[in-house]
N, C-alpha and C. Protein backbone atom coordinates (compact mmCIF):
# COMPACT_ATOMS: atom_id res chain seq x y z
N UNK A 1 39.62 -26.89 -18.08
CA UNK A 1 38.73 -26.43 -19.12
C UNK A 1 38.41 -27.61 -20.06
N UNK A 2 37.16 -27.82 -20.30
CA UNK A 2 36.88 -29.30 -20.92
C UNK A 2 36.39 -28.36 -22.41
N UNK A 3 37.25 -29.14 -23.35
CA UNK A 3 36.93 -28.90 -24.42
C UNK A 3 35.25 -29.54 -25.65
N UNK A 4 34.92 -28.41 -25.75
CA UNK A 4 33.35 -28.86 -26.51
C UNK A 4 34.11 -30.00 -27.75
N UNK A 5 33.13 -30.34 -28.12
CA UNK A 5 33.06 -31.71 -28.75
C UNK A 5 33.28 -31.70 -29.96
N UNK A 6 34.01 -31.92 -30.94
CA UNK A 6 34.36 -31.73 -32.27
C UNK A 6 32.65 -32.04 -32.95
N UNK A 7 32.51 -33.14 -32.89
CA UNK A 7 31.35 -33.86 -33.42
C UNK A 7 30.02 -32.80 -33.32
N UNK A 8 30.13 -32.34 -32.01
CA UNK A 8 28.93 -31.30 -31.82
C UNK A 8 28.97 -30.07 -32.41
N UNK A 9 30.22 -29.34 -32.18
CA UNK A 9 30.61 -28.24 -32.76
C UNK A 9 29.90 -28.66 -34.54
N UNK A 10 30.48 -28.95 -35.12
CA UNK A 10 30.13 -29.63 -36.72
C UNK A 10 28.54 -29.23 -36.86
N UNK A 11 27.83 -30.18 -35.68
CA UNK A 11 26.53 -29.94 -35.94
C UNK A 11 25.94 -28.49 -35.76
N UNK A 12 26.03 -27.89 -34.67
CA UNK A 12 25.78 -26.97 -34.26
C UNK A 12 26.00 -25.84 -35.36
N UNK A 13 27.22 -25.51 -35.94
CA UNK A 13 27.60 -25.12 -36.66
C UNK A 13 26.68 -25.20 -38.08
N UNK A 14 26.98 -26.27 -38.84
CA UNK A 14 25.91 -26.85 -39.79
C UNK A 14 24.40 -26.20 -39.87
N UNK A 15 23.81 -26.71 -38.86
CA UNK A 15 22.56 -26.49 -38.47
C UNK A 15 22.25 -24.88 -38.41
N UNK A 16 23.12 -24.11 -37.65
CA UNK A 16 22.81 -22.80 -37.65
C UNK A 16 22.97 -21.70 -38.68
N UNK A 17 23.91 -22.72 -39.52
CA UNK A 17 23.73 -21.57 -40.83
C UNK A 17 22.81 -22.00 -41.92
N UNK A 18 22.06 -23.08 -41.57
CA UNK A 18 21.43 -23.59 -42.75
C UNK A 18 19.82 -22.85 -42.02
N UNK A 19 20.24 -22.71 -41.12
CA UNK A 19 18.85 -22.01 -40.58
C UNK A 19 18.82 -20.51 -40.54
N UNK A 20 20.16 -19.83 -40.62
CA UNK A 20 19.87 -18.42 -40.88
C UNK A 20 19.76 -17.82 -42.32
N UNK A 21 20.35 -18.94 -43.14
CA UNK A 21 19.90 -19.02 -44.85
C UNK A 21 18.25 -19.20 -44.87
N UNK A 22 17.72 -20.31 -44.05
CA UNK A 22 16.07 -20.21 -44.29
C UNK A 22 15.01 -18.90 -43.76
N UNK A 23 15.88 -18.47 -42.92
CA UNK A 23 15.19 -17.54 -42.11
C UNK A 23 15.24 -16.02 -43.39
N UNK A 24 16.03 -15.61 -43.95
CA UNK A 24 16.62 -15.28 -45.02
C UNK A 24 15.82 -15.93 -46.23
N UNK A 25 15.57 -17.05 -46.69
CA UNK A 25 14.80 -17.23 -47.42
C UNK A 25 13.40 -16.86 -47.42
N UNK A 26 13.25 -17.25 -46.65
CA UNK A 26 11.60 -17.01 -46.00
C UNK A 26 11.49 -15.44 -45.89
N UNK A 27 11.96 -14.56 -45.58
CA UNK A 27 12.12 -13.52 -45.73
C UNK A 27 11.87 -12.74 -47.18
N UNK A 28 12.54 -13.57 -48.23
CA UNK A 28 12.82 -12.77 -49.45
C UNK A 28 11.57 -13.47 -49.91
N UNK A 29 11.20 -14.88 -49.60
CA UNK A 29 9.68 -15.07 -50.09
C UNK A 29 8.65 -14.26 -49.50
N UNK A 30 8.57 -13.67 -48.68
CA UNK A 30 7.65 -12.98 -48.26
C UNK A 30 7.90 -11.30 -49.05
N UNK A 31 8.81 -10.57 -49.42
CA UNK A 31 9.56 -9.82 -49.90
C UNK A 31 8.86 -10.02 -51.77
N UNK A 32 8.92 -11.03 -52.15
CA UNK A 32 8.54 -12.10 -53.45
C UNK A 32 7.31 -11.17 -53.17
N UNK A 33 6.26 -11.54 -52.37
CA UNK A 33 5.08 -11.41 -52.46
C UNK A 33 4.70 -10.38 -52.23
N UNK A 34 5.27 -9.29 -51.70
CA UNK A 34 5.05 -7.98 -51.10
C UNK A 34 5.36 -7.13 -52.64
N UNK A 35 6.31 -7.93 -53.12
CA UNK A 35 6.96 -6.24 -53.90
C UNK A 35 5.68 -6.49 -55.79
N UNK A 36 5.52 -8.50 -55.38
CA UNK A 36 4.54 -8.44 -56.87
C UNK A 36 2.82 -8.17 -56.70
N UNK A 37 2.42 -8.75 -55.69
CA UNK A 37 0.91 -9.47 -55.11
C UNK A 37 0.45 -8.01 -54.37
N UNK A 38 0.61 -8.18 -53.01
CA UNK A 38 0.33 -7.60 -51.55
C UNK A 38 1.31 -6.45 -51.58
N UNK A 39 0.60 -5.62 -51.45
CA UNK A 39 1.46 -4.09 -51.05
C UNK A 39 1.10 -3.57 -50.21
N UNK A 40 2.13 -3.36 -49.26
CA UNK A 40 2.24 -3.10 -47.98
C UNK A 40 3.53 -2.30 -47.60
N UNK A 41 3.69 -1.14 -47.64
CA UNK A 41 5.48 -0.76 -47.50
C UNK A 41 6.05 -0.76 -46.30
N UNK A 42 4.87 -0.47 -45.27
CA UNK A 42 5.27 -0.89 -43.92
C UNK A 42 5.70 -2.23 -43.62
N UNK A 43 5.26 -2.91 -44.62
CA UNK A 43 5.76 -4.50 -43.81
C UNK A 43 7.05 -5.12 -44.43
N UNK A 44 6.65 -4.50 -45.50
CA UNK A 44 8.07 -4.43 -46.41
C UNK A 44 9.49 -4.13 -45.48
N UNK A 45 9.25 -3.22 -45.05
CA UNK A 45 10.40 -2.45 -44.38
C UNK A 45 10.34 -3.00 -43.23
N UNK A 46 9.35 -3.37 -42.45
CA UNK A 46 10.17 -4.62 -41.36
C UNK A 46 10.75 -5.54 -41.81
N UNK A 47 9.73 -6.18 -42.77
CA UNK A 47 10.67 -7.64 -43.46
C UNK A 47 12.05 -7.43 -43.65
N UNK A 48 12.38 -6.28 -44.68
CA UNK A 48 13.55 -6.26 -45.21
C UNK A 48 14.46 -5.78 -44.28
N UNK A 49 14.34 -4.68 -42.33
CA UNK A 49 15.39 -4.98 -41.79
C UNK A 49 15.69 -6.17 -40.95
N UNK A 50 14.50 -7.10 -40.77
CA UNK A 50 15.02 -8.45 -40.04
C UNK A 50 15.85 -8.98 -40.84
N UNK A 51 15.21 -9.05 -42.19
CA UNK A 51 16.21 -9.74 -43.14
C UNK A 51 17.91 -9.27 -43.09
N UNK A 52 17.79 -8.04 -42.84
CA UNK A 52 19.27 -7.62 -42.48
C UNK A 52 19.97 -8.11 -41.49
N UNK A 53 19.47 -8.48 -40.01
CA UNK A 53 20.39 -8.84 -39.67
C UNK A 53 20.93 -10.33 -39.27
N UNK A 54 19.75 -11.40 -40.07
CA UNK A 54 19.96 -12.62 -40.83
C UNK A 54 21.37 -12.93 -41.52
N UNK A 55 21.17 -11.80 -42.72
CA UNK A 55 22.16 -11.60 -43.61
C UNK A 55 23.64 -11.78 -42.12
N UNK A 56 23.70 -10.71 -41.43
CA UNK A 56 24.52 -10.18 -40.54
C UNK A 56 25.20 -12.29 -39.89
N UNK A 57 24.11 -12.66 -39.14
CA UNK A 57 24.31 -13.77 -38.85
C UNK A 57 24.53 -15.27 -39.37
N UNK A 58 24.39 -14.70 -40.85
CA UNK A 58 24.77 -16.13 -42.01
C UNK A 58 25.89 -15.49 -42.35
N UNK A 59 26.42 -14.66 -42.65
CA UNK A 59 27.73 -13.96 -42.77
C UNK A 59 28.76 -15.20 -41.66
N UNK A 60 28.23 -14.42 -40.40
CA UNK A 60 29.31 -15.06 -39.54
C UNK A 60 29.24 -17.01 -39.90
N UNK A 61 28.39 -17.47 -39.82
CA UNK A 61 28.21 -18.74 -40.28
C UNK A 61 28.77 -19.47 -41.38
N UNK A 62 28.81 -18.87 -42.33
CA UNK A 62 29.42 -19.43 -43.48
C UNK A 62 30.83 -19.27 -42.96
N UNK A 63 31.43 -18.05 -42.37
CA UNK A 63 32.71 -17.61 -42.00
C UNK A 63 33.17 -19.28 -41.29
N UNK A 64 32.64 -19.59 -40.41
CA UNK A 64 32.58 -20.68 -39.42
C UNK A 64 33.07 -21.98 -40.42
N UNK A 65 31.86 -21.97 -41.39
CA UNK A 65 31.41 -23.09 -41.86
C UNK A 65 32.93 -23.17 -42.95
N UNK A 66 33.46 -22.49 -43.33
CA UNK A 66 34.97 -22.38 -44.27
C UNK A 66 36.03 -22.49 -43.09
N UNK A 67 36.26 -22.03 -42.64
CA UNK A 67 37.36 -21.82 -41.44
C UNK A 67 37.71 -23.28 -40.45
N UNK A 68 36.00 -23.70 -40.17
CA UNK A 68 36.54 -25.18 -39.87
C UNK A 68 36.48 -26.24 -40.42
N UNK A 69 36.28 -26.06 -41.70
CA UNK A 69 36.23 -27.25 -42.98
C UNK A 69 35.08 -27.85 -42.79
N UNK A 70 34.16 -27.28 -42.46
CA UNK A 70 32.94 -28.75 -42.08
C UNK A 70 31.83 -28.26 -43.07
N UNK A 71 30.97 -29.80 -43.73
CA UNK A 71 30.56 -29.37 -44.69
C UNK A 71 29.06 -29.00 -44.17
N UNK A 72 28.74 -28.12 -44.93
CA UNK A 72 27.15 -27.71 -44.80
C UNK A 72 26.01 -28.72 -45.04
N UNK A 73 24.92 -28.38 -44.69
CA UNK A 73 23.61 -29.88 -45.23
C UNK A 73 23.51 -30.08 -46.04
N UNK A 74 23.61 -31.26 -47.03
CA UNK A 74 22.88 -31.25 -48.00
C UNK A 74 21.62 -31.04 -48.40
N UNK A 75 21.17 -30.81 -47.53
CA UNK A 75 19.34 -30.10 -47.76
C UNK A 75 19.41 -28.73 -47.86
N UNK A 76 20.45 -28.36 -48.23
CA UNK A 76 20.19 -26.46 -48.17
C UNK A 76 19.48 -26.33 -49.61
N UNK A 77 19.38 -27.02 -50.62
CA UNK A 77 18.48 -26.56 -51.79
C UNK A 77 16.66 -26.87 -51.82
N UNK A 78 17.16 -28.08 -50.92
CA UNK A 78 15.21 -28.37 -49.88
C UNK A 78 14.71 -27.09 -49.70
N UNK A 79 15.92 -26.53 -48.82
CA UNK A 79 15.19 -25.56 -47.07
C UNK A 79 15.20 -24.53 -48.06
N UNK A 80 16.05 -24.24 -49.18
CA UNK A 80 15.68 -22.55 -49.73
C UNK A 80 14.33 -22.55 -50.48
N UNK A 81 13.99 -24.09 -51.03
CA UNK A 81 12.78 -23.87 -52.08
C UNK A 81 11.20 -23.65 -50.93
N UNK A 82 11.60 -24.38 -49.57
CA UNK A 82 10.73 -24.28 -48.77
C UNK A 82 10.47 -23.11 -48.08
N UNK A 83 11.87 -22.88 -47.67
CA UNK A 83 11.65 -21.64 -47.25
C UNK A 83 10.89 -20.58 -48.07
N UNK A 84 11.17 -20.15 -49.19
CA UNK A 84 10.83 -19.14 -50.05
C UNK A 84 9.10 -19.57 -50.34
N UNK A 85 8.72 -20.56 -50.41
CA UNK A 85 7.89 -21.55 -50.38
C UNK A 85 6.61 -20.83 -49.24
N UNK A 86 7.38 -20.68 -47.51
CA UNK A 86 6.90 -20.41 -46.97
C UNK A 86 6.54 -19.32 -46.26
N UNK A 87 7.59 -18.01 -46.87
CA UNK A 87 7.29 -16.83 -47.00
C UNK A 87 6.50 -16.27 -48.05
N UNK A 88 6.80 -16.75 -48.65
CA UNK A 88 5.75 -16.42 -50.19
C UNK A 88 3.97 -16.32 -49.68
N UNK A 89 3.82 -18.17 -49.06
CA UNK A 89 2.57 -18.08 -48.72
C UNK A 89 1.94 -17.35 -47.91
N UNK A 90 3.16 -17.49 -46.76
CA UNK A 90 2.53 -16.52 -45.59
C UNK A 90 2.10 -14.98 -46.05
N UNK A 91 2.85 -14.55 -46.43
CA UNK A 91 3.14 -12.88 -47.01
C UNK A 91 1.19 -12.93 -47.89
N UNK A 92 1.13 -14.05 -48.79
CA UNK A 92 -0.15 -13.73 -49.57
C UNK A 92 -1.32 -13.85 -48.40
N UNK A 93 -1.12 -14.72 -47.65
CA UNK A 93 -2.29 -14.64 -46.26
C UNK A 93 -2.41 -13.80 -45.49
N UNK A 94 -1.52 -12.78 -45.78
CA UNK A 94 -1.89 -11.11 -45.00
C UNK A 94 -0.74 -11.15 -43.84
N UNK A 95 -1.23 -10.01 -43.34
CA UNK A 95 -0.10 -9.50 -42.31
C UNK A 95 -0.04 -10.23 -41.35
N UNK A 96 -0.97 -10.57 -40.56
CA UNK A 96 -1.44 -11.38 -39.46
C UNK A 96 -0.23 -13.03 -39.88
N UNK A 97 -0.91 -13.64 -40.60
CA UNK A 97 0.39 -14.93 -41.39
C UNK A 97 1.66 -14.53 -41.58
N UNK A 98 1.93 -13.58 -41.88
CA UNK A 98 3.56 -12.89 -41.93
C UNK A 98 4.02 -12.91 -41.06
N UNK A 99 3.59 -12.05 -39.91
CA UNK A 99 3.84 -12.24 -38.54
C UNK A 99 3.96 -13.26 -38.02
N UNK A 100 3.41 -13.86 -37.92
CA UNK A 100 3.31 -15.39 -37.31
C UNK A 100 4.06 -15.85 -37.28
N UNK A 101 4.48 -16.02 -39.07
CA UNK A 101 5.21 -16.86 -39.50
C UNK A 101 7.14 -16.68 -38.89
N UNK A 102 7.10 -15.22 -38.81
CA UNK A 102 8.07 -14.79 -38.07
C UNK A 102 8.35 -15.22 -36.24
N UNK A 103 6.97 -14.92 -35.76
CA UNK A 103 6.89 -14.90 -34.41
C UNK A 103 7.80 -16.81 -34.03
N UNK A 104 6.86 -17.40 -35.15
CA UNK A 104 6.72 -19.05 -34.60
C UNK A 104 7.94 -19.54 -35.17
N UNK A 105 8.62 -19.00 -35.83
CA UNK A 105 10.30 -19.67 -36.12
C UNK A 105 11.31 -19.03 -35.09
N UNK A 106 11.00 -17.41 -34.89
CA UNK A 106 11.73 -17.33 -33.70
C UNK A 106 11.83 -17.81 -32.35
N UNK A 107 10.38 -18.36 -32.33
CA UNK A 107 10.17 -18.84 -30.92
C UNK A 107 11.07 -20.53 -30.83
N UNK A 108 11.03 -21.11 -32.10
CA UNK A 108 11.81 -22.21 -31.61
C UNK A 108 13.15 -21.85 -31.76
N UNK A 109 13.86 -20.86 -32.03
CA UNK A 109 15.36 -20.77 -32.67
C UNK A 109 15.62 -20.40 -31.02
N UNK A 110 14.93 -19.47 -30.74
CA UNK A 110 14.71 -19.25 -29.42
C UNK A 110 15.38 -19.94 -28.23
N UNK A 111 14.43 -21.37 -28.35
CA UNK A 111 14.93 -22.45 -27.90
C UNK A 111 16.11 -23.04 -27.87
N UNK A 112 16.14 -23.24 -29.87
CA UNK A 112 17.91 -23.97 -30.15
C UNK A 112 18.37 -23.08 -29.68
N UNK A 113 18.75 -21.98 -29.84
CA UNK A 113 20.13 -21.12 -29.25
C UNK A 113 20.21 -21.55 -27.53
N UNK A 114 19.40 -21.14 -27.21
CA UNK A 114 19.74 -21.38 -25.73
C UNK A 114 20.12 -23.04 -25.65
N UNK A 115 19.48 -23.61 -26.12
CA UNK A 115 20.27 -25.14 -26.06
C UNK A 115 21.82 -25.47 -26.60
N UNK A 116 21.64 -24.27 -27.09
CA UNK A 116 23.43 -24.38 -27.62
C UNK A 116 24.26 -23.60 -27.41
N UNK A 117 23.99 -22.73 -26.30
CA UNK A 117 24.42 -21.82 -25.75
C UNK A 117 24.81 -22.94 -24.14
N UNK A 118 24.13 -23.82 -23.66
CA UNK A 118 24.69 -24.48 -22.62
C UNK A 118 25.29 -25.58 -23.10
N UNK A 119 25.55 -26.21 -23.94
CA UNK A 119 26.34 -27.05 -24.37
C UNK A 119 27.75 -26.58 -25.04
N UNK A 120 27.82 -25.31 -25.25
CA UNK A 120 29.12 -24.73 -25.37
C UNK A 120 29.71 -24.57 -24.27
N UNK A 121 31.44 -25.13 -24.62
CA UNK A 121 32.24 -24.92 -23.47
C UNK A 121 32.84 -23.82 -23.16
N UNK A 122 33.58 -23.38 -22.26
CA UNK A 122 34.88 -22.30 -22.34
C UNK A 122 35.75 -21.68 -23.63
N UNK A 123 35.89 -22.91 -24.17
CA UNK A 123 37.16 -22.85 -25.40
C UNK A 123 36.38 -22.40 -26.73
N UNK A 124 35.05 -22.72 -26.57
CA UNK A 124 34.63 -21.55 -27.56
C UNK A 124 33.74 -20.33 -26.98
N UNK A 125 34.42 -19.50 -26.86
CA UNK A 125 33.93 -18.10 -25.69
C UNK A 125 33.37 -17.33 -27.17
N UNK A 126 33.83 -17.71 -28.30
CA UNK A 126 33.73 -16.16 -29.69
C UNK A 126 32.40 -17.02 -29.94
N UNK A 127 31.82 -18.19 -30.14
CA UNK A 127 31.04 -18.73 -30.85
C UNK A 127 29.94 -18.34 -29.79
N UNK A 128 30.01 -18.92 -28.76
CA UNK A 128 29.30 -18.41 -27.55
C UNK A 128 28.38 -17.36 -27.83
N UNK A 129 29.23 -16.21 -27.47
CA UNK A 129 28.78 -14.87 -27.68
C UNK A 129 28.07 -14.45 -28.97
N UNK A 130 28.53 -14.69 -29.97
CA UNK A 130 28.00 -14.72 -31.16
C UNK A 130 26.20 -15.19 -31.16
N UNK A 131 26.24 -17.05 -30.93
CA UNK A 131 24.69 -17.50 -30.91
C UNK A 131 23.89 -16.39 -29.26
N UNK A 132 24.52 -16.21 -28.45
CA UNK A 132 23.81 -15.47 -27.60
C UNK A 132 23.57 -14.04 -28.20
N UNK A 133 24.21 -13.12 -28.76
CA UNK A 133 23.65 -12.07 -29.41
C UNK A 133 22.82 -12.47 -30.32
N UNK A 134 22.68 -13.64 -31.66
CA UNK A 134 21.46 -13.70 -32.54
C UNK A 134 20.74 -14.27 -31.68
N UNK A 135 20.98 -14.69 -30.77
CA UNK A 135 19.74 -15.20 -30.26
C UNK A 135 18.59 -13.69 -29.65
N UNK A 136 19.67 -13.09 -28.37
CA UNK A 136 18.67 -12.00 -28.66
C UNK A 136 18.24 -10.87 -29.81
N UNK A 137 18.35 -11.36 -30.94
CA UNK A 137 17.87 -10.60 -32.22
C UNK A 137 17.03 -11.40 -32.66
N UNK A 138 17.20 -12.50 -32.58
CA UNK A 138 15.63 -13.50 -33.01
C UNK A 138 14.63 -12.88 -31.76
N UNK A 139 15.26 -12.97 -30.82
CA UNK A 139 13.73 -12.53 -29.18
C UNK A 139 13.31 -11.15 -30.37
N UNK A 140 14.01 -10.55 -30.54
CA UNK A 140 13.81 -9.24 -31.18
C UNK A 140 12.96 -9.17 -32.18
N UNK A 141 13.65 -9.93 -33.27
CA UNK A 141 11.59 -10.26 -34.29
C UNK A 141 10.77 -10.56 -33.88
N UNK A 142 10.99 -11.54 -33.05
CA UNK A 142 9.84 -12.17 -32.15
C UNK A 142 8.89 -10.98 -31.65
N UNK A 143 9.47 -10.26 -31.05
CA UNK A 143 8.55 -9.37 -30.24
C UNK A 143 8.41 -8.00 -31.34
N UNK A 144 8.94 -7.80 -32.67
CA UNK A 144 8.26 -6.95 -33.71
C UNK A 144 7.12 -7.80 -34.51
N UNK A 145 7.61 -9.26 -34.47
CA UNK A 145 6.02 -9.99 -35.17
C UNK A 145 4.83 -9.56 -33.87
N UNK A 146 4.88 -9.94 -33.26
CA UNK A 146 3.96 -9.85 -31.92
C UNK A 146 3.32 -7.81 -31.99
N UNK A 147 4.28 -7.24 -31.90
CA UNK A 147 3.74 -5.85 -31.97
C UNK A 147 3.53 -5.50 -33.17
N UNK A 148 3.47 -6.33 -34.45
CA UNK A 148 2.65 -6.24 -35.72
C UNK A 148 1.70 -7.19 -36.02
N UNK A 149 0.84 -7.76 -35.23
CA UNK A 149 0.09 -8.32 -35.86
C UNK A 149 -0.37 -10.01 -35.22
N UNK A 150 1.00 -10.58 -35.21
CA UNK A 150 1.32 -11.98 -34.81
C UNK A 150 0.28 -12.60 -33.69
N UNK A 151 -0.54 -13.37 -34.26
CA UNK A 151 -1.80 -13.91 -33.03
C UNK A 151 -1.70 -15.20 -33.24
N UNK A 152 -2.29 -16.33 -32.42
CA UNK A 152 -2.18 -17.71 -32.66
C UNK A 152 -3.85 -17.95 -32.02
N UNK A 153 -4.71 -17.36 -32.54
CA UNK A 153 -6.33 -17.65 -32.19
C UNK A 153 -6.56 -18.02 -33.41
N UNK A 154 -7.73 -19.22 -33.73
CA UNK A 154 -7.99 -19.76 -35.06
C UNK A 154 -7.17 -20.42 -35.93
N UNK A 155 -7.39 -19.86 -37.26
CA UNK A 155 -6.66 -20.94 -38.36
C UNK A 155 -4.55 -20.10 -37.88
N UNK A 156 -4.60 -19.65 -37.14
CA UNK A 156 -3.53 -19.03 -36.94
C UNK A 156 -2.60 -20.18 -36.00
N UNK A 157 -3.40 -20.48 -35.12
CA UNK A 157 -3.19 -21.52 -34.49
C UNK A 157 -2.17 -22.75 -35.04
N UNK A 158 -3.37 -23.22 -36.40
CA UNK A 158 -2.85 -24.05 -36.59
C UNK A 158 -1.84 -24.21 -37.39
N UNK A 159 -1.74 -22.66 -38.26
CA UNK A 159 -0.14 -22.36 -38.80
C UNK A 159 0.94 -22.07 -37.70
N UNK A 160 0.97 -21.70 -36.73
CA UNK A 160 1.79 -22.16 -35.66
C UNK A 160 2.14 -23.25 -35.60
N UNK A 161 1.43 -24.15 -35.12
CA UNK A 161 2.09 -25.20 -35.16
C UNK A 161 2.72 -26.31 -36.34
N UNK A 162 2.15 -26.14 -37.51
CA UNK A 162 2.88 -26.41 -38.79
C UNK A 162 3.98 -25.71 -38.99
N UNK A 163 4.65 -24.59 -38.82
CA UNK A 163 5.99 -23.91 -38.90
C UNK A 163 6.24 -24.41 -38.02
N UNK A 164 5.84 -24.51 -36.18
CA UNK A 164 6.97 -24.87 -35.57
C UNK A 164 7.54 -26.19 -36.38
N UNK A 165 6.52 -27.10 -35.75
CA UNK A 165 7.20 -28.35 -36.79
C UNK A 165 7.75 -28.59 -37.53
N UNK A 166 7.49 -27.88 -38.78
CA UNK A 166 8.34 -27.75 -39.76
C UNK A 166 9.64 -27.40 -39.72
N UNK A 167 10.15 -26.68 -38.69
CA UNK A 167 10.98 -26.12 -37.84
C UNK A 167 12.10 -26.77 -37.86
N UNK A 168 11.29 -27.41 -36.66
CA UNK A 168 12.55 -28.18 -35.43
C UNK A 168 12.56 -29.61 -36.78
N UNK A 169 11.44 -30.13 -37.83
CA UNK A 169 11.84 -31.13 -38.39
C UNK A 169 13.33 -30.93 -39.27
N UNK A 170 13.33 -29.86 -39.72
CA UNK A 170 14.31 -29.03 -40.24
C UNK A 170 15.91 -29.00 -39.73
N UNK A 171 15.37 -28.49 -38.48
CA UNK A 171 17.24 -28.47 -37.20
C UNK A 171 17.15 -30.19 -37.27
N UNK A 172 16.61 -30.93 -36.92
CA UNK A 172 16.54 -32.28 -36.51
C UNK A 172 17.40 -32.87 -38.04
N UNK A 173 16.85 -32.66 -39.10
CA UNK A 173 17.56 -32.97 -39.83
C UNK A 173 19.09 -32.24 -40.49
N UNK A 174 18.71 -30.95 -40.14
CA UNK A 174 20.15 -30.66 -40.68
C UNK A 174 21.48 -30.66 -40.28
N UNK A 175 21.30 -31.01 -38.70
CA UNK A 175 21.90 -31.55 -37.65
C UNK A 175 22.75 -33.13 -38.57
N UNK A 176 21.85 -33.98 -39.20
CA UNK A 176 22.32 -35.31 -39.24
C UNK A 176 22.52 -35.03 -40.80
N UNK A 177 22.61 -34.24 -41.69
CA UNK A 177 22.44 -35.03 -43.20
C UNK A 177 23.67 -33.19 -43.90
């Protein structure tokens, strides 16, 4: 049994709770904008149960992030002002941008998980299981943005690809800092 990598573990770790805090942020910015601006109670109430089980998966993360002494990013006060930043906006650009904005972060987390789902070894079987269940709960917004709204034709497009980016610039860094 070859043991996963201290060094990686750290990151992996790091990275995934600083991203289920943004996902969570972005959430309550969109939440921001719903409950002052845009009223919508239906969307409200999706927002606020994805946001639940965010909450559910930064729970376990922080748990992680104390238990094996490793310190969190220092960009977590960046990613919350951005995040909130980028739910806020999306949420005022209508449902269609909300969605999106959901669809196109799950679609890359999507990605990381499964990338860190094969780079985990044996010896962590609990962590394992863990990113493979949020992972299929991110597929899971994914496919409630998509059956609310979520399109990537037009200026939609090109907010796709500014969140992804924004994204993975995000894991890329919170990985190292």
């Amino acid at each position: 049994m070859t043991k996963t990598d201290k060094n990686k573990l750290e990151k992996i770790i790091r990275v995934d709770q600083a991203g289920e805090r943004g996902a969570i942020k972005i959430y309550e910015g969109q939440l921001l904008a719903l409950n002052t601006i845009i009223k919508n109670d239906n969307l409200k109430k999706l927002i606020e149960e994805m946001k639940d089980h965010e909450k559910e998966h930064l729970d376990f993360f922080n748990k992680e992030i104390r238990k094996r002494n490793i310190k969190p990013t220092k960009l977590m006060p960046l990613w919350d002002l951005l995040g909130i930043g980028l739910g806020f906006g999306s949420a005022i650009m209508g449902k269609k941008a909300t969605m999106l904005c959901t669809a196109s972060v799950e679609e890359v987390i999507d990605g990381h998980y499964k990338n860190q789902i094969n780079q985990l070894n044996s010896d962590e079987k609990l962590l394992k299981e863990k990113i493979k269940k949020f992972r299929n709960d991110e597929i899971h917004h994914k496919n409630i943005a998509y059956d609310n709204g979520a399109q990537k034709e037009g200026i939609y497009l090109i907010l796709d690809k500014i969140i992804k980016t924004g994204s993975k610039i995000a894991i890329n860094l919170s990985e190292k800092i």
